[in-house]
N, C-alpha and C. Protein backbone atom coordinates (compact mmCIF):
# COMPACT_ATOMS: atom_id res chain seq x y z
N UNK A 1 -3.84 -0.65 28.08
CA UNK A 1 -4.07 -0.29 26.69
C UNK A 1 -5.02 -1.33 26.09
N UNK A 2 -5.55 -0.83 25.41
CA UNK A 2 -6.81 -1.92 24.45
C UNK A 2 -6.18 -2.49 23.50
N UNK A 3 -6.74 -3.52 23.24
CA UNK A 3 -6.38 -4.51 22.20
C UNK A 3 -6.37 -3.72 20.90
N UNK A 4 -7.37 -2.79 20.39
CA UNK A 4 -7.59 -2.08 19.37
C UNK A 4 -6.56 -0.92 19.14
N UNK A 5 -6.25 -0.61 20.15
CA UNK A 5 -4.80 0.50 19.76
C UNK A 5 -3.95 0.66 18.68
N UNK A 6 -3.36 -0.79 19.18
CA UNK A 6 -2.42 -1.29 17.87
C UNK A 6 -2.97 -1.75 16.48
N UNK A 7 -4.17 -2.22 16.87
CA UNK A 7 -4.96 -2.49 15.49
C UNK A 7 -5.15 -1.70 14.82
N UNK A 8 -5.13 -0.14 15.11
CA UNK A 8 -5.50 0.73 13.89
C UNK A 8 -4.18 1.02 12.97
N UNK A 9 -3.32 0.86 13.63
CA UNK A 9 -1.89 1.16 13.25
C UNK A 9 -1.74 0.83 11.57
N UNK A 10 -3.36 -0.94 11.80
CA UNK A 10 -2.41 -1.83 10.81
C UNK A 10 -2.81 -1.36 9.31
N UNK A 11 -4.28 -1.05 9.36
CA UNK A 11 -4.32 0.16 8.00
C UNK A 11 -3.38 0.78 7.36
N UNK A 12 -2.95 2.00 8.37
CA UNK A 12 -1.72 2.69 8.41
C UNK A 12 -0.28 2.28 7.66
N UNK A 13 -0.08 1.43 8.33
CA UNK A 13 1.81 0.84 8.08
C UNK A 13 0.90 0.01 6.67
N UNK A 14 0.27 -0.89 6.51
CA UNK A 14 0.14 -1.23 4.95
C UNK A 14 -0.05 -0.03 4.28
N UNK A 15 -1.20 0.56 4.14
CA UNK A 15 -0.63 2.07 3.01
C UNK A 15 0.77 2.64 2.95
N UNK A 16 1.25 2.75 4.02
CA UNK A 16 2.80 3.68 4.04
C UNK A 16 3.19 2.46 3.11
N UNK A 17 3.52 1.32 3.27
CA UNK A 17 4.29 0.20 2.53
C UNK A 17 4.33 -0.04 1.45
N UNK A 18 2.90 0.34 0.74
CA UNK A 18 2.24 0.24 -0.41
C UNK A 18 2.89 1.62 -1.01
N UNK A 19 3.19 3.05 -0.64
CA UNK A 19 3.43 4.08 -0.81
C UNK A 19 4.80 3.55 -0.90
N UNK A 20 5.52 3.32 -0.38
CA UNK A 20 7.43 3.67 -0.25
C UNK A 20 7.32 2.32 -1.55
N UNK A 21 6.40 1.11 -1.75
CA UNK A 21 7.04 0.44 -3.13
C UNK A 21 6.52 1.20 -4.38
N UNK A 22 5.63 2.28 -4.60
CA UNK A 22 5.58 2.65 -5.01
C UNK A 22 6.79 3.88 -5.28
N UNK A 23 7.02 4.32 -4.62
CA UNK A 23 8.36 5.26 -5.04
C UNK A 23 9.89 4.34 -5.33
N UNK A 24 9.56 3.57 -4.96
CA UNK A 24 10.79 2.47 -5.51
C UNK A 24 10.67 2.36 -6.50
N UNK A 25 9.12 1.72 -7.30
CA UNK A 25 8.92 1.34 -8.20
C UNK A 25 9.24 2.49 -9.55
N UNK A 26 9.12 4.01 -8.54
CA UNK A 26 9.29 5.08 -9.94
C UNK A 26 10.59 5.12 -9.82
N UNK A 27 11.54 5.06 -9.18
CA UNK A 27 12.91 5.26 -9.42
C UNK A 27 13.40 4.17 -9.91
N UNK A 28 12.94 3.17 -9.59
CA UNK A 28 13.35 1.89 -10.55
C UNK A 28 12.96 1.89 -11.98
N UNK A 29 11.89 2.73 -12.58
CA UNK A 29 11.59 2.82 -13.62
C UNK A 29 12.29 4.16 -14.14
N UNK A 30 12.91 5.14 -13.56
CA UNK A 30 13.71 6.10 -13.87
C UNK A 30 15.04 6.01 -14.23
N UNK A 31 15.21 5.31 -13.24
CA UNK A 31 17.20 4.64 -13.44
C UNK A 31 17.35 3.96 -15.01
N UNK A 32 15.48 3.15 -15.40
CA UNK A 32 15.88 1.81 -16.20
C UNK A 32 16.19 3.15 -17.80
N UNK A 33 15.28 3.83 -17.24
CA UNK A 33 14.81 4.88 -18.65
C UNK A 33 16.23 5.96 -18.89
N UNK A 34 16.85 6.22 -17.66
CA UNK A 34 18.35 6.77 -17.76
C UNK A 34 19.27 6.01 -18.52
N UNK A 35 19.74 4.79 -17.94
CA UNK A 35 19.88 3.86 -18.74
C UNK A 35 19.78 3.74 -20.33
N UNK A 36 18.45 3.94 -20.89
CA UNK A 36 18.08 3.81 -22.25
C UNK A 36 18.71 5.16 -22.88
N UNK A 37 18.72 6.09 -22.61
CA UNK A 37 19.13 7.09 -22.57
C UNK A 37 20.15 7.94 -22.42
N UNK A 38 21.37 7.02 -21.65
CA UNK A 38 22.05 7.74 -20.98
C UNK A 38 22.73 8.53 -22.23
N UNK A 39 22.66 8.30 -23.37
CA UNK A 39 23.88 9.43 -24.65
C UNK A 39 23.33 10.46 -24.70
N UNK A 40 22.25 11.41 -24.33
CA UNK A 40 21.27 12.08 -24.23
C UNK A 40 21.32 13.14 -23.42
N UNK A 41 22.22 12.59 -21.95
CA UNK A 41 22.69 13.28 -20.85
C UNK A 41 24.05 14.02 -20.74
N UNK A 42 24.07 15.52 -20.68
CA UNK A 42 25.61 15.71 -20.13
C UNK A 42 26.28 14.95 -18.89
N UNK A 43 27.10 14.61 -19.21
CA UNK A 43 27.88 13.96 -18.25
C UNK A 43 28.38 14.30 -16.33
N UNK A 44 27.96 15.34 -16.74
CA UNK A 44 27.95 15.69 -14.99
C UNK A 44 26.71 16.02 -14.34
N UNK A 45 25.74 15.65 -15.16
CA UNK A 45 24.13 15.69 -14.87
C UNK A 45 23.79 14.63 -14.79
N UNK A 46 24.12 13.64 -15.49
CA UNK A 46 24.22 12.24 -15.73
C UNK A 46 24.86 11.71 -13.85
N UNK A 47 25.96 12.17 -13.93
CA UNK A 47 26.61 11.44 -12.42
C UNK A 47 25.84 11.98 -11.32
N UNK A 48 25.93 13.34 -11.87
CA UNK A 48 24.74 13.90 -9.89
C UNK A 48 23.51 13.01 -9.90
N UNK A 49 22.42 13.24 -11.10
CA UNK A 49 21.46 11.83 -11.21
C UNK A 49 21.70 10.61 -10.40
N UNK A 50 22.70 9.78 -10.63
CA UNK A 50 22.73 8.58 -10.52
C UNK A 50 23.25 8.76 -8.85
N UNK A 51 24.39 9.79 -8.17
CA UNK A 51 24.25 9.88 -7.43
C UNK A 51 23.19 10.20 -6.46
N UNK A 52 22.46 11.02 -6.72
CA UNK A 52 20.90 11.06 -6.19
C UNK A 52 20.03 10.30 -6.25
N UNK A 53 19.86 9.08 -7.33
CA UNK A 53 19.41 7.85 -7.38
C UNK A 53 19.81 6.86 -6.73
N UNK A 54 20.85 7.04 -6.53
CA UNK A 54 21.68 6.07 -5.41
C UNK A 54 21.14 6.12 -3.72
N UNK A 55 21.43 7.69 -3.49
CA UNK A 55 20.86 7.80 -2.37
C UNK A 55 19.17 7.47 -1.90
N UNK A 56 18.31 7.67 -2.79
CA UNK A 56 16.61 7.46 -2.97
C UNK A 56 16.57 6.22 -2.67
N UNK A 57 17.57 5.10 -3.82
CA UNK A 57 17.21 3.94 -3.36
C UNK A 57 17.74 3.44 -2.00
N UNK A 58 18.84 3.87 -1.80
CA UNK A 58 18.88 3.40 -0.09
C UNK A 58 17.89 3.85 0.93
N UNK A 59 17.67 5.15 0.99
CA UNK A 59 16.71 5.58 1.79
C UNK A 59 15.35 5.34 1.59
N UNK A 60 14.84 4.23 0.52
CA UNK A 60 13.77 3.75 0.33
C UNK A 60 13.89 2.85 0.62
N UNK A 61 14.89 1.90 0.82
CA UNK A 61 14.99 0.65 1.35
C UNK A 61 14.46 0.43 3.31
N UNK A 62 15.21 1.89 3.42
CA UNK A 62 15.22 2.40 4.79
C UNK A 62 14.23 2.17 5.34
N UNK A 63 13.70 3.06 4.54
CA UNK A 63 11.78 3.51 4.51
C UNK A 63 11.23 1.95 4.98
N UNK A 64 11.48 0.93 4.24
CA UNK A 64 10.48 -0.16 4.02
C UNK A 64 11.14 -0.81 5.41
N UNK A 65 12.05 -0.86 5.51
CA UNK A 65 12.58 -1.76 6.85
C UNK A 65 12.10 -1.26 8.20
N UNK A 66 12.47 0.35 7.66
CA UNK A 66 11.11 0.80 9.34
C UNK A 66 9.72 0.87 8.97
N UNK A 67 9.36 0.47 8.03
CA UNK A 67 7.62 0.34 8.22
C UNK A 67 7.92 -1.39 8.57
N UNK A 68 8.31 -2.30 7.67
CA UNK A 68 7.98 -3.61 8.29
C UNK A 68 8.27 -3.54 9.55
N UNK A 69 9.31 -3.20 10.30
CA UNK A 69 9.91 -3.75 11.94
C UNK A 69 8.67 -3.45 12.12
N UNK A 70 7.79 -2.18 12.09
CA UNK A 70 7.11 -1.28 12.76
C UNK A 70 6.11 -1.96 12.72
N UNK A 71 5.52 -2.83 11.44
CA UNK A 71 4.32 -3.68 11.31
C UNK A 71 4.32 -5.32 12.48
N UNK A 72 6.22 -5.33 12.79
CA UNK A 72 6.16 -6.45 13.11
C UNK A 72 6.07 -6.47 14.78
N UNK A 73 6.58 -4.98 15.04
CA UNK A 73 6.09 -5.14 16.14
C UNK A 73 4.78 -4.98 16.97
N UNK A 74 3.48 -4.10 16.05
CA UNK A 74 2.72 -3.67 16.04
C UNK A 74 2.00 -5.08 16.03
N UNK A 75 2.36 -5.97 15.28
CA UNK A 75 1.59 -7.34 15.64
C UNK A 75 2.29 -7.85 17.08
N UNK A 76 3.69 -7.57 17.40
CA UNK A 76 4.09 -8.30 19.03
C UNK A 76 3.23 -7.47 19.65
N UNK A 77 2.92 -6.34 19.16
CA UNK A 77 1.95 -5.93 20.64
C UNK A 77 0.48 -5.89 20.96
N UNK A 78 0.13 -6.12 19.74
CA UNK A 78 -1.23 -7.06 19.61
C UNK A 78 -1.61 -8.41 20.40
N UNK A 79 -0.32 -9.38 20.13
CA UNK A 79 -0.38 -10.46 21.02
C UNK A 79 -0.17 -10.33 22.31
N UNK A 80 0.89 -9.34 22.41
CA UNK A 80 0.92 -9.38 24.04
C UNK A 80 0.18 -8.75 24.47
N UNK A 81 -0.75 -7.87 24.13
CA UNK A 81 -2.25 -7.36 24.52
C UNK A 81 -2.84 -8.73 24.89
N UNK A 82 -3.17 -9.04 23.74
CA UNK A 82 -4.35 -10.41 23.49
C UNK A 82 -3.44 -11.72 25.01
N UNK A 83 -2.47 -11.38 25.64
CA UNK A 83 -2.24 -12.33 26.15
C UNK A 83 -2.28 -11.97 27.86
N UNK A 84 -2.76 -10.90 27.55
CA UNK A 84 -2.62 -9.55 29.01
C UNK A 84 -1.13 -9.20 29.51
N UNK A 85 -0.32 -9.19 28.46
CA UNK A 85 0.70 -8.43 28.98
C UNK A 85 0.74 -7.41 28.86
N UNK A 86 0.06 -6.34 29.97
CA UNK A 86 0.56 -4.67 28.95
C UNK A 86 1.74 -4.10 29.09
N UNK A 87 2.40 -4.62 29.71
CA UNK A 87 4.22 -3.79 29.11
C UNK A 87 4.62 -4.29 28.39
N UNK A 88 4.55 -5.38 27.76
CA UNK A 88 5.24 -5.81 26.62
C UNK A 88 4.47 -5.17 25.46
N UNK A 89 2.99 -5.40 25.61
CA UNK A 89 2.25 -4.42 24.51
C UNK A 89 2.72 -3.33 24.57
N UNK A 90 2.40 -2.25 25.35
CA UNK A 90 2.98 -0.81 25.37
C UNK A 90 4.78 -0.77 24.89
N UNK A 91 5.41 -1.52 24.72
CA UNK A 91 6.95 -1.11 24.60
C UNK A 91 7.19 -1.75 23.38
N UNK A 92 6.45 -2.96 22.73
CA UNK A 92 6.46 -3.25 21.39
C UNK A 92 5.52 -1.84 20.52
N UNK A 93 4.10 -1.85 21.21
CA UNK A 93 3.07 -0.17 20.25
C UNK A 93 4.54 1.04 20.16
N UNK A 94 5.21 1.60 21.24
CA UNK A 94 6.30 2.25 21.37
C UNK A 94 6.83 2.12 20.32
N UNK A 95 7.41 1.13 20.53
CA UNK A 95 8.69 0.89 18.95
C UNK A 95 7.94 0.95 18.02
N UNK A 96 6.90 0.48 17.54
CA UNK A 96 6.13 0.34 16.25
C UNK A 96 5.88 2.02 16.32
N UNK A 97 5.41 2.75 16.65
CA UNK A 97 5.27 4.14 16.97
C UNK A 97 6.39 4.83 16.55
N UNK A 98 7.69 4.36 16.54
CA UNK A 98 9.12 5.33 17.11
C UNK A 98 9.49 4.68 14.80
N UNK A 99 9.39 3.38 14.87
CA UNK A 99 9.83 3.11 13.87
C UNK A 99 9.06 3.65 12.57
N UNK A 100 7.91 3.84 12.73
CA UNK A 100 7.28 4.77 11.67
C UNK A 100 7.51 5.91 11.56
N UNK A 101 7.58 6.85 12.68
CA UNK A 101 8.43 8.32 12.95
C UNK A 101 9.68 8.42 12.43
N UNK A 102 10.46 7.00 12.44
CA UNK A 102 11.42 7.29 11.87
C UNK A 102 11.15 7.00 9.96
N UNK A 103 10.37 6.33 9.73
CA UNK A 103 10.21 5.97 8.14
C UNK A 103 9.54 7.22 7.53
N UNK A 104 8.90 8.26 8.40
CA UNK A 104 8.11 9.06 7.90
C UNK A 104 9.38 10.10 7.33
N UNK A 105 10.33 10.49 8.88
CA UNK A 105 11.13 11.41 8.47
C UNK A 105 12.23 10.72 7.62
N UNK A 106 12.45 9.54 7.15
CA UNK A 106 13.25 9.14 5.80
C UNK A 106 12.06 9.55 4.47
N UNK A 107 10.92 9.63 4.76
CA UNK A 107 9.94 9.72 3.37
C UNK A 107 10.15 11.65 3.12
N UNK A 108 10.29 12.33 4.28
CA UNK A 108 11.09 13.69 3.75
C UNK A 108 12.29 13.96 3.54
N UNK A 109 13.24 13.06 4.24
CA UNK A 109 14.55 13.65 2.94
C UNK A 109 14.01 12.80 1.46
N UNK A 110 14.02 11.64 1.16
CA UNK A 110 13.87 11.50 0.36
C UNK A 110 13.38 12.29 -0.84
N UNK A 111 11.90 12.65 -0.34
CA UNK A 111 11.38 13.92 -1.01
C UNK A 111 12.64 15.23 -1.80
N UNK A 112 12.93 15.45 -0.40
CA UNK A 112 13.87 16.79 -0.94
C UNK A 112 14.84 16.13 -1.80
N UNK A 113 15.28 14.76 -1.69
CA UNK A 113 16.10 14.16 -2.73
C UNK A 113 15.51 14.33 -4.50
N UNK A 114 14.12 14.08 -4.11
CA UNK A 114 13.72 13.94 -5.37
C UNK A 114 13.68 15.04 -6.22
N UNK A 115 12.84 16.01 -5.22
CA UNK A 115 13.02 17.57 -5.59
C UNK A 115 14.28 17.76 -6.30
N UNK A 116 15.65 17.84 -5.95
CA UNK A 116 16.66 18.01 -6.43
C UNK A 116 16.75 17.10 -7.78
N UNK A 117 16.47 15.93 -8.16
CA UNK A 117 16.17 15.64 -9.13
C UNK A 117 16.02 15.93 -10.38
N UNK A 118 14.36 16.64 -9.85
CA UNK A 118 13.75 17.14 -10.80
C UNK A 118 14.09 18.59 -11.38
N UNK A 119 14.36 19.15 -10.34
CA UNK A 119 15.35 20.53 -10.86
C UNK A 119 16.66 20.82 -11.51
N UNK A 120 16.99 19.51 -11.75
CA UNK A 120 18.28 19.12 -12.45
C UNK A 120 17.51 19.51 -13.81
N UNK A 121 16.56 18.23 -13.97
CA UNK A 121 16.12 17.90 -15.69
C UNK A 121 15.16 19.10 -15.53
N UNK A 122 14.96 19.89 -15.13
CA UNK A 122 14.28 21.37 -15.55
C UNK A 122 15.19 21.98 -15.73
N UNK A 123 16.48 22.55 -15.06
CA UNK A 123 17.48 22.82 -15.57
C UNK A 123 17.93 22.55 -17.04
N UNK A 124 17.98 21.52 -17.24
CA UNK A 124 18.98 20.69 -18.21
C UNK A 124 17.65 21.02 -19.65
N UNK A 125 16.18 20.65 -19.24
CA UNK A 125 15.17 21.36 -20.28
C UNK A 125 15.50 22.71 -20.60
N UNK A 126 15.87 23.78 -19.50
CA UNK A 126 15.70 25.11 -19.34
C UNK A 126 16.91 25.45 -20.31
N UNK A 127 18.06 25.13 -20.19
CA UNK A 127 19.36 25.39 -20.64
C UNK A 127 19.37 24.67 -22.22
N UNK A 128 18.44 23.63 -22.52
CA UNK A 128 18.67 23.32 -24.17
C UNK A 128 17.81 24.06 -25.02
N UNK A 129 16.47 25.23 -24.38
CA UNK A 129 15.95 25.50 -25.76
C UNK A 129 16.77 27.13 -25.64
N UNK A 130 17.53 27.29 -24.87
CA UNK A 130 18.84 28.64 -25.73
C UNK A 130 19.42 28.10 -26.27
């Protein structure tokens, strides 16, 4: 395997990283604004919310722990390229490979988490102007 393999990766896993603190950053700014708000909310819209907020932020945490491993191994296998080991390169690129696959498919439930979300407070819009 070439030294450059893993190097393209590294574009890659920084945008994804930059992306998942960004969705942190909106649910962290959603929770704060629930919060300001919460007398505003029926009360069992209010708890599914926060339960669904609950879950986003774990599975965004998720998100970020398999993009870093994924960045960190993506640099072990850079070095062990750069040092001519190619099985250690190839089985660190692997994992860095396997651990983004897995951050990608946490970035779609999440999604559908959010979705549900938002169809709450369309709901909850939909149901106050009767």
């Amino acid at each position: 395997m070439e030294l450059s393999t893993p190097a393209i990766l590294f574009g890659s896993i920084s945008l994804l990283l930059l992306t998942y603190n960004n969705r942190f950053t909106i649910v962290v700014k959603f929770i704060r604004e629930l919060y300001e708000h919460k007398k505003n909310f029926d009360e069992n819209q209010k708890n599914y919310q926060i339960s669904i907020l609950r879950k986003r932020i774990r599975i965004i945490q998720r998100m970020q722990i398999c993009g870093v491993i994924g960045f960190i191994l993506c640099t072990g296998s850079l070095f062990a390229l750069f040092f001519d080991n190619q099985l250690v390169g190839k089985l660190f690129f692997t994992g860095s490979i396997l651990c983004l696959l897995i951050s990608l498919l946490l970035v779609l439930w999440e999604i559908s988490l959010s979705t549900k979300a938002l169809d709450i407070m369309l709901n909850d819009t939909t149901n106050s102007k009767k």
